[in-house]
N, C-alpha and C. Protein backbone atom coordinates (compact mmCIF):
# COMPACT_ATOMS: atom_id res chain seq x y z
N UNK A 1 105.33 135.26 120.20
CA UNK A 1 103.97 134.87 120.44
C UNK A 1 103.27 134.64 119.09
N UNK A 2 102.53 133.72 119.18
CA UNK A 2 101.29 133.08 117.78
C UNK A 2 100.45 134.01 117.47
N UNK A 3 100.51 134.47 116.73
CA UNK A 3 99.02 135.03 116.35
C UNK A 3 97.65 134.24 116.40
N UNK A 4 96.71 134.25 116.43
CA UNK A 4 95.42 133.26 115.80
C UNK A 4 94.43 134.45 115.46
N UNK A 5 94.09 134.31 113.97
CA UNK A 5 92.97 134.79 112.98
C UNK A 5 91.61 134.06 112.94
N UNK A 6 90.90 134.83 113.35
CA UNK A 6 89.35 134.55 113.37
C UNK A 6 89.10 135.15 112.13
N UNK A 7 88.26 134.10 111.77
CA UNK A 7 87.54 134.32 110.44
C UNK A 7 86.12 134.75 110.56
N UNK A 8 85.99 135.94 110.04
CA UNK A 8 84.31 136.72 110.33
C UNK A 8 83.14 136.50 109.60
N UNK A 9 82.23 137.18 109.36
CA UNK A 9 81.39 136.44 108.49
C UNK A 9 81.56 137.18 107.16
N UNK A 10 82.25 138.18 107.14
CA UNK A 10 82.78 138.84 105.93
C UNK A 10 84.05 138.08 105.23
N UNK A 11 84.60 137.49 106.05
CA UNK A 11 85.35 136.85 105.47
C UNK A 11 85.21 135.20 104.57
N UNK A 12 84.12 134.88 105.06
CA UNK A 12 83.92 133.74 104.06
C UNK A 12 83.93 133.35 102.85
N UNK A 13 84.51 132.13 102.61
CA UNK A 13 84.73 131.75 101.27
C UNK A 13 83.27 131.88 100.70
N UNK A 14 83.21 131.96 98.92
CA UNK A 14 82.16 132.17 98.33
C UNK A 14 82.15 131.27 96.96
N UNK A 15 81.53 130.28 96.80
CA UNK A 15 81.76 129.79 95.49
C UNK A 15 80.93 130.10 94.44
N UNK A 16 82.15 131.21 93.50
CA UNK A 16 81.68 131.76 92.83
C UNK A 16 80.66 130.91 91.30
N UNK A 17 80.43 130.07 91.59
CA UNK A 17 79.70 129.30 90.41
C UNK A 17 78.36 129.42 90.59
N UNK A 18 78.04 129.55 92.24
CA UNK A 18 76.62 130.03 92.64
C UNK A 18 76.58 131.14 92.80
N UNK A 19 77.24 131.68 92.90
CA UNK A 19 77.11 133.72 92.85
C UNK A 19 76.49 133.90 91.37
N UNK A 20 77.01 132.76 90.30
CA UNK A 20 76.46 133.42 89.18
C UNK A 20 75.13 133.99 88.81
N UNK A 21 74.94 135.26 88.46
CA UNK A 21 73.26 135.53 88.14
C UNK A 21 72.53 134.45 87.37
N UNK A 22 73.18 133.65 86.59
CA UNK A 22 72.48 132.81 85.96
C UNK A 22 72.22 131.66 86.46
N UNK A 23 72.70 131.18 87.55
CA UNK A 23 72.84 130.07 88.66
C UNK A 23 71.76 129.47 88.85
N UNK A 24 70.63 130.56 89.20
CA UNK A 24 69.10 129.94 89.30
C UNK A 24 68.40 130.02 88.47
N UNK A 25 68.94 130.20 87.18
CA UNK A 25 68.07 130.04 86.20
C UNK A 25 67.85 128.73 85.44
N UNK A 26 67.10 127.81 85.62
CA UNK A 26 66.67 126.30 85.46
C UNK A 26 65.91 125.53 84.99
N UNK A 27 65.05 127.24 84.32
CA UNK A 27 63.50 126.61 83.76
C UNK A 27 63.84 126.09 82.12
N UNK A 28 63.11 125.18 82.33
CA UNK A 28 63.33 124.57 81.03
C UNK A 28 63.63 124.96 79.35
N UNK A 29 63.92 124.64 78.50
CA UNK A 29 63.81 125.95 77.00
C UNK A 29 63.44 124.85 76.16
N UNK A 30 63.17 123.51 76.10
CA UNK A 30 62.93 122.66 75.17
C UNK A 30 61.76 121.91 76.20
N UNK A 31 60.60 122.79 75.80
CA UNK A 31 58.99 121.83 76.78
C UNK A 31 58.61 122.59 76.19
N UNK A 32 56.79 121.71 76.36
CA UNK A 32 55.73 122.17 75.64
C UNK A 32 54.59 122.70 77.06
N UNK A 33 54.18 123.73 76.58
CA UNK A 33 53.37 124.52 77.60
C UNK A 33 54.18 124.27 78.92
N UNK A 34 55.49 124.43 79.11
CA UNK A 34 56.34 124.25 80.05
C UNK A 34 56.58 123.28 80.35
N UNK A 35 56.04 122.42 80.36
CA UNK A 35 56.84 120.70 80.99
C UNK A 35 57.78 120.50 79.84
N UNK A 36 58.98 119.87 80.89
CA UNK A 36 60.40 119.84 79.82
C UNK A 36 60.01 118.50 78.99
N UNK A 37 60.74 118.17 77.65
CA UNK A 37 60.30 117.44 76.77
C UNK A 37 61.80 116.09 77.30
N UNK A 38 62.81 116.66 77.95
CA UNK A 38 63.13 115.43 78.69
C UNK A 38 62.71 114.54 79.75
N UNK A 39 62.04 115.38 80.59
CA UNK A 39 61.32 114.93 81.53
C UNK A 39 60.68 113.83 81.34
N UNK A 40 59.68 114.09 80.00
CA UNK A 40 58.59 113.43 79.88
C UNK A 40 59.37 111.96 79.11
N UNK A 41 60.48 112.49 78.28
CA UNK A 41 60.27 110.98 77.42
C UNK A 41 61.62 109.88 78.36
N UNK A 42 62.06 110.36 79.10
CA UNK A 42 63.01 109.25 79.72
C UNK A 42 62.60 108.29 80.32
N UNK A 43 60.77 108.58 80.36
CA UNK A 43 60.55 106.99 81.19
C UNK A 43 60.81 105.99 79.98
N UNK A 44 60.57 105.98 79.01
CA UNK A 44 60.34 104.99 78.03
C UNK A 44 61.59 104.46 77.87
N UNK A 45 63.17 105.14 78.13
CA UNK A 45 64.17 104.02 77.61
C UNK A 45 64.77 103.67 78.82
N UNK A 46 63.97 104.31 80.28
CA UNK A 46 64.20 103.52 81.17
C UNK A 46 63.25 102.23 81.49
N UNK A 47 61.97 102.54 81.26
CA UNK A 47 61.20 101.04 81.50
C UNK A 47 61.58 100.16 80.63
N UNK A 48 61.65 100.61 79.26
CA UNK A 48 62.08 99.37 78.19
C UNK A 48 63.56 98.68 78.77
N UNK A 49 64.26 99.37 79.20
CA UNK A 49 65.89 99.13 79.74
C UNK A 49 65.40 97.40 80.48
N UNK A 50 64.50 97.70 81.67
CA UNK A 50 63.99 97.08 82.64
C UNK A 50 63.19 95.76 82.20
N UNK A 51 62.37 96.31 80.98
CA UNK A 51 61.65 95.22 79.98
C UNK A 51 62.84 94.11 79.31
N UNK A 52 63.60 94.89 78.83
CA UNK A 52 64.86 93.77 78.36
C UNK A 52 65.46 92.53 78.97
N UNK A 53 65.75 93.61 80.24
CA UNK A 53 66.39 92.56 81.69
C UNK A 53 65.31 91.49 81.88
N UNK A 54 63.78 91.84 81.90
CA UNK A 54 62.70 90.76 82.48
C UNK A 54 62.47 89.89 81.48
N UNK A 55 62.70 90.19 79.87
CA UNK A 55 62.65 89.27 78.57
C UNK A 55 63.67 88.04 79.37
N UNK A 56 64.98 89.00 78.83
CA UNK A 56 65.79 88.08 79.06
C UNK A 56 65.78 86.97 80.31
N UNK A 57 65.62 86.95 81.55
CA UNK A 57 65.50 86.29 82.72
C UNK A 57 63.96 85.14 82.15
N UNK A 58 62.90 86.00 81.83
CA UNK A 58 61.80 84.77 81.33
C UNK A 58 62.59 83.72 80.33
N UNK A 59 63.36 84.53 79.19
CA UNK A 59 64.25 83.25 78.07
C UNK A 59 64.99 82.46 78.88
N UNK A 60 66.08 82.85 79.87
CA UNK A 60 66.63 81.92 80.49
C UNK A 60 66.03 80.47 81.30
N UNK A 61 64.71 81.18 81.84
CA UNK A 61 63.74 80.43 82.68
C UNK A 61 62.93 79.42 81.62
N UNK A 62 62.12 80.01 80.77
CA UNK A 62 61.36 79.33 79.84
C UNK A 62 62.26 78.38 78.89
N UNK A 63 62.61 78.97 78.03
CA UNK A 63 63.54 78.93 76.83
C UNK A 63 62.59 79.13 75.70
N UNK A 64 61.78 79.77 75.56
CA UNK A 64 60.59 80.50 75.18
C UNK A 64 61.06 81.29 74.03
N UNK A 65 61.56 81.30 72.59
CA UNK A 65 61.66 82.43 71.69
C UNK A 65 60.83 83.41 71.64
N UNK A 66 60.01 83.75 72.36
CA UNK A 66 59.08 84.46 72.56
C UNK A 66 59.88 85.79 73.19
N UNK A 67 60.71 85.61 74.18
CA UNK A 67 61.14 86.42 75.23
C UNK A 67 62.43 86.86 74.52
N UNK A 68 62.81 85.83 73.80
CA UNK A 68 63.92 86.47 73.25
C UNK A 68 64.09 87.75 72.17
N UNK A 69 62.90 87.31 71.82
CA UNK A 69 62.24 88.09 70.48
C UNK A 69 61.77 89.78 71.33
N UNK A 70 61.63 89.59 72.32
CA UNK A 70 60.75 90.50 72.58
C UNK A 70 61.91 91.33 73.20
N UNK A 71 62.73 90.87 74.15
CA UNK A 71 64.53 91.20 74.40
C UNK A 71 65.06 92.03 73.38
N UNK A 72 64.66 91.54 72.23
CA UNK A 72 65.22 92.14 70.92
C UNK A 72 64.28 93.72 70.92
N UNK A 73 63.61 93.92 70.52
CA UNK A 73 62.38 94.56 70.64
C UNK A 73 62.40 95.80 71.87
N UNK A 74 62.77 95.01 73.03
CA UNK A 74 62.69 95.97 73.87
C UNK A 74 64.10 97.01 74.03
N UNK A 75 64.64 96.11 73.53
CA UNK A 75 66.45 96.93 73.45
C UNK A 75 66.45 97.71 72.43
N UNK A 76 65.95 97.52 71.51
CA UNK A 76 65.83 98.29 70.30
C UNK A 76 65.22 99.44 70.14
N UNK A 77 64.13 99.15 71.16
CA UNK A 77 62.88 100.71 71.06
C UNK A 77 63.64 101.55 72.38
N UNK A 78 63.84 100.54 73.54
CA UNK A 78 64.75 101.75 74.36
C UNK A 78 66.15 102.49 73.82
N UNK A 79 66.61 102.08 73.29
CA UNK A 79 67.54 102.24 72.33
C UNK A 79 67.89 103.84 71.51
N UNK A 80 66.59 103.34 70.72
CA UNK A 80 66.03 104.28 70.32
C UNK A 80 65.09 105.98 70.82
N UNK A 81 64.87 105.38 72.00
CA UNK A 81 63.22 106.61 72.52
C UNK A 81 64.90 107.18 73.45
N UNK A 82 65.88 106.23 73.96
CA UNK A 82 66.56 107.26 74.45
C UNK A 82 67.68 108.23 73.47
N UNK A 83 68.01 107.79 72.44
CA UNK A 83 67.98 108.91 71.63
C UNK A 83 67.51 109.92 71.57
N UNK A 84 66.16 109.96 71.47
CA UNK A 84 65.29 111.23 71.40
C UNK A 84 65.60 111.83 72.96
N UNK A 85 65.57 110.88 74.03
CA UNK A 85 65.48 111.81 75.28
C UNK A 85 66.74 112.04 75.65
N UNK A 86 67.93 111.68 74.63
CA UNK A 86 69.24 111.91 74.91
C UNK A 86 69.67 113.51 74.13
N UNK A 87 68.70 113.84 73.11
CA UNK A 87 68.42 115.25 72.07
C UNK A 87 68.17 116.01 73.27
N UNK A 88 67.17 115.68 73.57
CA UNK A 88 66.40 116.83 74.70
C UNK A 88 67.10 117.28 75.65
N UNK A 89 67.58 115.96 75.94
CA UNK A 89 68.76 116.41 77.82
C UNK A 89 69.93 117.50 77.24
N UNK A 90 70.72 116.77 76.38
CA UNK A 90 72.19 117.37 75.58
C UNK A 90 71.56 118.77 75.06
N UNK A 91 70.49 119.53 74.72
CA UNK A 91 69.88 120.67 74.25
C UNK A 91 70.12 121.14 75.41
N UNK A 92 69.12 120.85 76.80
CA UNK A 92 68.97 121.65 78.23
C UNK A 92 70.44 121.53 78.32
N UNK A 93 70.85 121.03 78.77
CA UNK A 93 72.25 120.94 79.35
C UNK A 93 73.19 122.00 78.66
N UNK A 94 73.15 121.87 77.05
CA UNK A 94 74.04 123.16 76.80
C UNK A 94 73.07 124.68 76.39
N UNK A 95 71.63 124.78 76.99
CA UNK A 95 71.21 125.94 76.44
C UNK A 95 70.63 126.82 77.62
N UNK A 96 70.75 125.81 78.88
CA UNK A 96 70.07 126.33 80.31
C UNK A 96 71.57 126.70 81.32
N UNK A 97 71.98 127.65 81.44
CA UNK A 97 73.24 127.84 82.75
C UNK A 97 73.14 127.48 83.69
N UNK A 98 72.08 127.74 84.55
CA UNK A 98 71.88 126.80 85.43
C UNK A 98 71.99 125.28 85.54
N UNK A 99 71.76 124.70 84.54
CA UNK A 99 71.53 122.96 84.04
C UNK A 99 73.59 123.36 83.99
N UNK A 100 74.18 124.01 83.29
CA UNK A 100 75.47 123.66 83.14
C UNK A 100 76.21 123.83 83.98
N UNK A 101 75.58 124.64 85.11
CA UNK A 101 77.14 125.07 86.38
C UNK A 101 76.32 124.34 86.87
N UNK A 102 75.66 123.03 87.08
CA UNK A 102 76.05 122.26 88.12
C UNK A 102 76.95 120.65 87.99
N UNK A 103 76.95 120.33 88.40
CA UNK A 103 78.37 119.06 88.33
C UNK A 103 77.23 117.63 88.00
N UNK A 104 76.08 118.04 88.93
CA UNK A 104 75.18 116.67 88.56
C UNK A 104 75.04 116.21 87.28
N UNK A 105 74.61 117.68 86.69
CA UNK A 105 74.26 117.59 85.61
C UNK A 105 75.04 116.88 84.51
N UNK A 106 76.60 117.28 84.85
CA UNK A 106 77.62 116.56 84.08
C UNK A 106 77.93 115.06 84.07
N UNK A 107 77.46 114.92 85.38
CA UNK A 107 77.32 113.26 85.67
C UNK A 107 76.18 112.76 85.35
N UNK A 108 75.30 113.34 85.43
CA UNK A 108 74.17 112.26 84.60
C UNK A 108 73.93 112.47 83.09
N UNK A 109 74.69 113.24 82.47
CA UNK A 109 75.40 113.71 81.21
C UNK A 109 76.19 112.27 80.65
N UNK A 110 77.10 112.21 81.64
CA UNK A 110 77.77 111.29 80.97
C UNK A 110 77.27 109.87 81.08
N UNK A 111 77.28 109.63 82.22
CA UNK A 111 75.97 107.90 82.51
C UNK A 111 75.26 108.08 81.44
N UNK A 112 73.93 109.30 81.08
CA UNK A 112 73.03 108.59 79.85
C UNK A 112 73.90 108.61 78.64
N UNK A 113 74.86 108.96 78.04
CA UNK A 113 75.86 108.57 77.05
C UNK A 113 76.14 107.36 77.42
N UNK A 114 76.60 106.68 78.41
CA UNK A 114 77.31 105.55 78.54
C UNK A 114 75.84 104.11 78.57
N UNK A 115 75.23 104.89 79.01
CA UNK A 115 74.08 103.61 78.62
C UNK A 115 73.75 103.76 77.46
N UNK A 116 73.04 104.94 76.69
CA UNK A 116 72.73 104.90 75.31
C UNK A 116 74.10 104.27 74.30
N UNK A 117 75.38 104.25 74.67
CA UNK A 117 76.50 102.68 74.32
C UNK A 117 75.89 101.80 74.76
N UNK A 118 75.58 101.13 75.78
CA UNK A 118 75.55 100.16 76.14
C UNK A 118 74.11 99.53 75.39
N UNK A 119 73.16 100.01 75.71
CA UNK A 119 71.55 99.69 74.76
C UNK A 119 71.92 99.36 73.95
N UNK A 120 72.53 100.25 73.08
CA UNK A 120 72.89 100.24 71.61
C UNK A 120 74.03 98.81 71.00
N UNK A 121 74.58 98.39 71.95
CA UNK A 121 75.64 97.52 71.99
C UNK A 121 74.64 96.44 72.30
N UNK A 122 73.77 96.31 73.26
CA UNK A 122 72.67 95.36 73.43
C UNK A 122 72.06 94.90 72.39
N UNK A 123 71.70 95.88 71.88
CA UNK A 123 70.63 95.58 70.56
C UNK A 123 71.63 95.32 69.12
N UNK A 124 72.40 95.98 69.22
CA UNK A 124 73.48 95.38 68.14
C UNK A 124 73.53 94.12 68.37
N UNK A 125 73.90 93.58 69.48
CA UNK A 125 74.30 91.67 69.20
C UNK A 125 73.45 91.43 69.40
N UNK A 126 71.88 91.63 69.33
CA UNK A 126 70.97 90.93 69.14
C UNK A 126 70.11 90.81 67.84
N UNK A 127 71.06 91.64 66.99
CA UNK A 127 70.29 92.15 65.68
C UNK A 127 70.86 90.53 64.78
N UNK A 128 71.68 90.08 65.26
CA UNK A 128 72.38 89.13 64.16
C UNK A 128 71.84 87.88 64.44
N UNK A 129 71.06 87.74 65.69
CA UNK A 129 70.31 85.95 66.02
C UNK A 129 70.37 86.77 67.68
N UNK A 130 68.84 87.35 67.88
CA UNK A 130 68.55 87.19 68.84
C UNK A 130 68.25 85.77 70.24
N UNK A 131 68.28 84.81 69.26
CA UNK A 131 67.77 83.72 70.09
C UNK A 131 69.36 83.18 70.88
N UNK A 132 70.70 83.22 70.19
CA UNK A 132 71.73 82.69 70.33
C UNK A 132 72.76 84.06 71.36
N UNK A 133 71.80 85.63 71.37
CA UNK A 133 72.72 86.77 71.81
C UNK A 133 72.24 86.56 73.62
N UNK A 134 71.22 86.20 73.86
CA UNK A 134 70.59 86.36 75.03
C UNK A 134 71.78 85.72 76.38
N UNK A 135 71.97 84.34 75.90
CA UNK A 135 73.07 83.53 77.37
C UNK A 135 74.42 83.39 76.59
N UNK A 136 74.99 84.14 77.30
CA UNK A 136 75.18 84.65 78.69
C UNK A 136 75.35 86.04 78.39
N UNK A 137 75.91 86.34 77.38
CA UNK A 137 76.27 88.04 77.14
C UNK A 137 75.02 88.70 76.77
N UNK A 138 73.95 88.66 76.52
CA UNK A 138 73.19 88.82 76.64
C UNK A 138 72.40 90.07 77.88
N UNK A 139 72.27 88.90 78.24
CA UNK A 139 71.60 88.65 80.12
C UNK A 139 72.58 89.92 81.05
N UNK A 140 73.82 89.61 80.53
CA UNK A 140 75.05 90.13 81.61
C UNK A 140 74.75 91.74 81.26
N UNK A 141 74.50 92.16 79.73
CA UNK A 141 74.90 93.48 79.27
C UNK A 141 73.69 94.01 79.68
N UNK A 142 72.24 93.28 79.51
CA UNK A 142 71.03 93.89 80.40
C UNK A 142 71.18 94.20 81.61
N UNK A 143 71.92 93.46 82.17
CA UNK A 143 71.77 93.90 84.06
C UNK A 143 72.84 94.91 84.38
N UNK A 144 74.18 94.95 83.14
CA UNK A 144 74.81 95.80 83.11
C UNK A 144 73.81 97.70 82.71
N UNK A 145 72.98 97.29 81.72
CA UNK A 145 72.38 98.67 80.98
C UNK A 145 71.55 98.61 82.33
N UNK A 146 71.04 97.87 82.90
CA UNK A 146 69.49 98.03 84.26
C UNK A 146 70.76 98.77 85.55
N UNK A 147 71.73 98.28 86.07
CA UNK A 147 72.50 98.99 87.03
C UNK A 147 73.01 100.40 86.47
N UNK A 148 73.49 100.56 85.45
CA UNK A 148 73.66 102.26 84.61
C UNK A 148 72.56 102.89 84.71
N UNK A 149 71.41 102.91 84.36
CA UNK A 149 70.04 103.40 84.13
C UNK A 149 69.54 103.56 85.75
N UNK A 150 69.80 102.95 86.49
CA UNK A 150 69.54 103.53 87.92
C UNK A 150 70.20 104.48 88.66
N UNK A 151 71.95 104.16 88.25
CA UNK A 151 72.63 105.59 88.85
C UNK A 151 72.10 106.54 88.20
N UNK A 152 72.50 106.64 86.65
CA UNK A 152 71.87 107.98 85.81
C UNK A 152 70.33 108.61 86.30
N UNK A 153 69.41 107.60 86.41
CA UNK A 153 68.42 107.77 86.94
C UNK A 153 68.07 109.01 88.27
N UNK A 154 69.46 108.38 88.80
CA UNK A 154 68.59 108.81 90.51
C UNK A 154 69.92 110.27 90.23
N UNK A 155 71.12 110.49 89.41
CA UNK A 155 71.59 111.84 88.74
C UNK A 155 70.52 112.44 88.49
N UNK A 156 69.51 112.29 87.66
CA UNK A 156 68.49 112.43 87.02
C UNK A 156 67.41 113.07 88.23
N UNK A 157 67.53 112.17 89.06
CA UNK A 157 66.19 112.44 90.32
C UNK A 157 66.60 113.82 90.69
N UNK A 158 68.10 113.57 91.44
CA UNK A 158 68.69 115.09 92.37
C UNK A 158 68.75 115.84 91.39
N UNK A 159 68.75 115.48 90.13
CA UNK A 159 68.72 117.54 89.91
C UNK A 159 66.99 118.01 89.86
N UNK A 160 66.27 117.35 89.52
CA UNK A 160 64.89 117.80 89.48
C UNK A 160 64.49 117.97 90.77
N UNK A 161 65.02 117.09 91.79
CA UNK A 161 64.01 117.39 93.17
C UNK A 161 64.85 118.09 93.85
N UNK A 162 66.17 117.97 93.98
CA UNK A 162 67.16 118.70 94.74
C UNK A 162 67.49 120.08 94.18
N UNK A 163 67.96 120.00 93.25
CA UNK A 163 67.98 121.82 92.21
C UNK A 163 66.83 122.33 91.63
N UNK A 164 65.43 121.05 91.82
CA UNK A 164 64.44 121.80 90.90
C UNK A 164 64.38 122.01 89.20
N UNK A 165 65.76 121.47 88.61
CA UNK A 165 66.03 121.84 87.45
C UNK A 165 64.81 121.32 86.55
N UNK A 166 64.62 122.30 85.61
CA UNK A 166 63.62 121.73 84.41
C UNK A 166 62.20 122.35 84.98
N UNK A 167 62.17 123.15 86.27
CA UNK A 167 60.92 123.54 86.60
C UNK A 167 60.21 125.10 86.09
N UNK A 168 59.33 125.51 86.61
CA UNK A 168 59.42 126.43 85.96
C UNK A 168 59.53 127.73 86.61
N UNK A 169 59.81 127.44 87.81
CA UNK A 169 60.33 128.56 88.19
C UNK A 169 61.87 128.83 88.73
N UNK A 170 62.37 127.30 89.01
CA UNK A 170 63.66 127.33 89.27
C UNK A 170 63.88 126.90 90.49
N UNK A 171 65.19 127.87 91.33
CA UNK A 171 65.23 127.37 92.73
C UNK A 171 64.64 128.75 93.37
């Protein structure tokens, strides 16, 4: 005859990564009067991201050096401001436990690395004749950095609204 084992409520699996005491600990360590200092500056190399893509599409449309110029400009400062909000994240991430035992975090870890390449690769071939970097590689690597910057983004969303991370009291 078969046996069959019922599983009780003592018996349940437990994943020990959330058992950790430090698990819910989430509040920020790099903010001013508590608001995290990533929080605040990632809009800027995501709107500029977005500014690039809309340069570029007006240059294609117009043929306007104006847009191209400004393509240049906008890749360059997002480029840049996400640097700074790439300091801030890479600080939380290795100084908050909570921010590190979760997996999101690792994934939107790596996306803003892979766009801050990609910006940076943007604005590189536009540093040598912006007017000649825009069609077609151009255009392609913006909508490439605008589709990265939305996954990372919405990585970005679930841990603040879903884990709460960066708040100040946690979960």
């Amino acid at each position: 005859m078969t046996e069959i084992q019922v599983q009780t409520h003592d018996e349940r699996l437990i994943d020990p990564i959330s058992e950790d005491p430090e698990f819910d600990d989430t509040r920020s360590f790099v903010a001013i009067s508590g608001h995290p200092i990533h929080a605040m500056s990632v809009a800027f190399p995501v709107a500029l991201t977005f500014c690039t893509f809309g340069a570029d599409i007006f240059y294609w449309y117009t043929g306007d050096l104006f847009w191209a110029r400004a393509g240049l400009w906008a890749a360059g400062t997002g480029f840049l401001f996400g640097l700074l909000a790439g300091l801030s994240g890479t600080a939380e991430l290795l100084l908050v436990p909570g921010i590190r035992a979760r997996a999101a975090a690792w994934t939107h870890f790596i996306l803003a690395v892979l766009l801050l390449s990609l910006l940076g690769t943007n604005w590189g071939m536009r540093l040598s004749g912006f007017e000649t970097a825009v069609l077609p590689y151009g255009i392609l690597m913006s909508a490439l950095c605008l589709i990265v910057v939305m996954i990372a983004g919405w990585h970005g969303g679930k841990l603040v609204f879903d884990y709460r991370i960066g708040t100040s009291t946690g979960s």
